[in-house]
Protein backbone atom coordinates (compact mmCIF):
# COMPACT_ATOMS: atom_id res chain seq x y z
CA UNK A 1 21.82 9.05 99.14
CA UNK A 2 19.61 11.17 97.16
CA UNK A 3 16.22 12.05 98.78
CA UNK A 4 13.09 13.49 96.96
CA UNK A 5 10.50 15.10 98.55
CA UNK A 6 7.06 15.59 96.75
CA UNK A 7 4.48 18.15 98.29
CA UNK A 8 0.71 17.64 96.78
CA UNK A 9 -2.65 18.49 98.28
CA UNK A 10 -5.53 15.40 98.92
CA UNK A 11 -9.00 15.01 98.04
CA UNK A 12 -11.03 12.51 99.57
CA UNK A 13 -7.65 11.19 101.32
CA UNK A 14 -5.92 10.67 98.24
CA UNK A 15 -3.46 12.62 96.50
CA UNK A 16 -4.63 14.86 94.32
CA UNK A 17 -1.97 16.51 92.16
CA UNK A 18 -3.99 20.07 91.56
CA UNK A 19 -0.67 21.73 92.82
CA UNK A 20 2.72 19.83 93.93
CA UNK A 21 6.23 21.25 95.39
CA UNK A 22 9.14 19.18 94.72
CA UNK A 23 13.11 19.03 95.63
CA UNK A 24 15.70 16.24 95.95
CA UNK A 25 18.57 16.56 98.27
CA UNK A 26 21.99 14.98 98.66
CA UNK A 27 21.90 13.43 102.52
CA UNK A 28 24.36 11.18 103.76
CA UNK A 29 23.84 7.40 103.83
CA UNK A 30 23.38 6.84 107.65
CA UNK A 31 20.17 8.45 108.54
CA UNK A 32 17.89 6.89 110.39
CA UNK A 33 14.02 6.87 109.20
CA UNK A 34 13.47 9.40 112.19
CA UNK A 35 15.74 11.94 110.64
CA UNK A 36 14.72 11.51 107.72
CA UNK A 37 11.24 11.89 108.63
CA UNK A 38 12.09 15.16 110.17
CA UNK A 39 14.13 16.86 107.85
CA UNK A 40 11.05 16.13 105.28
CA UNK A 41 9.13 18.26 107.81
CA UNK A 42 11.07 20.97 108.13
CA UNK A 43 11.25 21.44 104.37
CA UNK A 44 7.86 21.42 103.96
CA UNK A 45 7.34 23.76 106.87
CA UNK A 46 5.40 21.12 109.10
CA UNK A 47 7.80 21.14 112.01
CA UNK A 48 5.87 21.06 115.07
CA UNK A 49 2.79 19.71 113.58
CA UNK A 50 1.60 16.32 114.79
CA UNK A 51 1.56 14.08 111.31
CA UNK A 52 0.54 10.19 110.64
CA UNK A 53 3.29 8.10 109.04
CA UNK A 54 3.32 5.32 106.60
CA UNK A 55 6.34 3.47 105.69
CA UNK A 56 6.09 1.75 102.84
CA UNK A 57 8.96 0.05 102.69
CA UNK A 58 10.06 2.69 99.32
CA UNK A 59 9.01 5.75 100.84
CA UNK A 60 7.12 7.45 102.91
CA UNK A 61 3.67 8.78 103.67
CA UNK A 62 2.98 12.16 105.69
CA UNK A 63 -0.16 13.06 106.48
CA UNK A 64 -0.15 16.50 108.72
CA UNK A 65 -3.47 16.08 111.29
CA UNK A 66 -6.25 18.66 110.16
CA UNK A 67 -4.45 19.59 106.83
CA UNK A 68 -5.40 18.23 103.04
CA UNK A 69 -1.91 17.89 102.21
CA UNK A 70 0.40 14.48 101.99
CA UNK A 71 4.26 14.57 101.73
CA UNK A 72 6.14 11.99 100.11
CA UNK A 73 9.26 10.75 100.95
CA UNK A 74 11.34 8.48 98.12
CA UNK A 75 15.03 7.43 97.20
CA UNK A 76 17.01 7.30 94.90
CA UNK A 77 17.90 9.48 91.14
């Protein structure tokens, strides 16, 4: 499974695409959503910071508390 990880800062709450990190990774089929959650952490150096989640249902939504910054989890090419 291929997973892409998109790094962008927010304004207002919304992404706002001024500046944006990105990488995909080759990660094997089986993860659950929690690993997957986490390893999109530690890429983005946010391990050990308490962050809201959205799934939904395509990706996901990271929100880091007290930061204007959203990762984005999606699958596929």
């Amino acid at each position: 499974m291929k997973i892409n990880y998109e790094l962008t800062d927010t304004f207002g709450g919304e992404a706002n695409y001024s500046w944006v990190n990105r990488a995909s990774i080759d990660a094997p089929d089986n993860l659950t959503d929690l690993a997957i959650v986490r390893r999109a952490k530690k890429w983005a150096g946010l391990k050990g910071i308490t962050c809201k989640v959205d799934n939904c249902g395509e990706c996901f939504a990271i929100y880091p508390n007290n930061a204007c910054v959203v990762l984005f989890v999606t699958f596929g090419e």
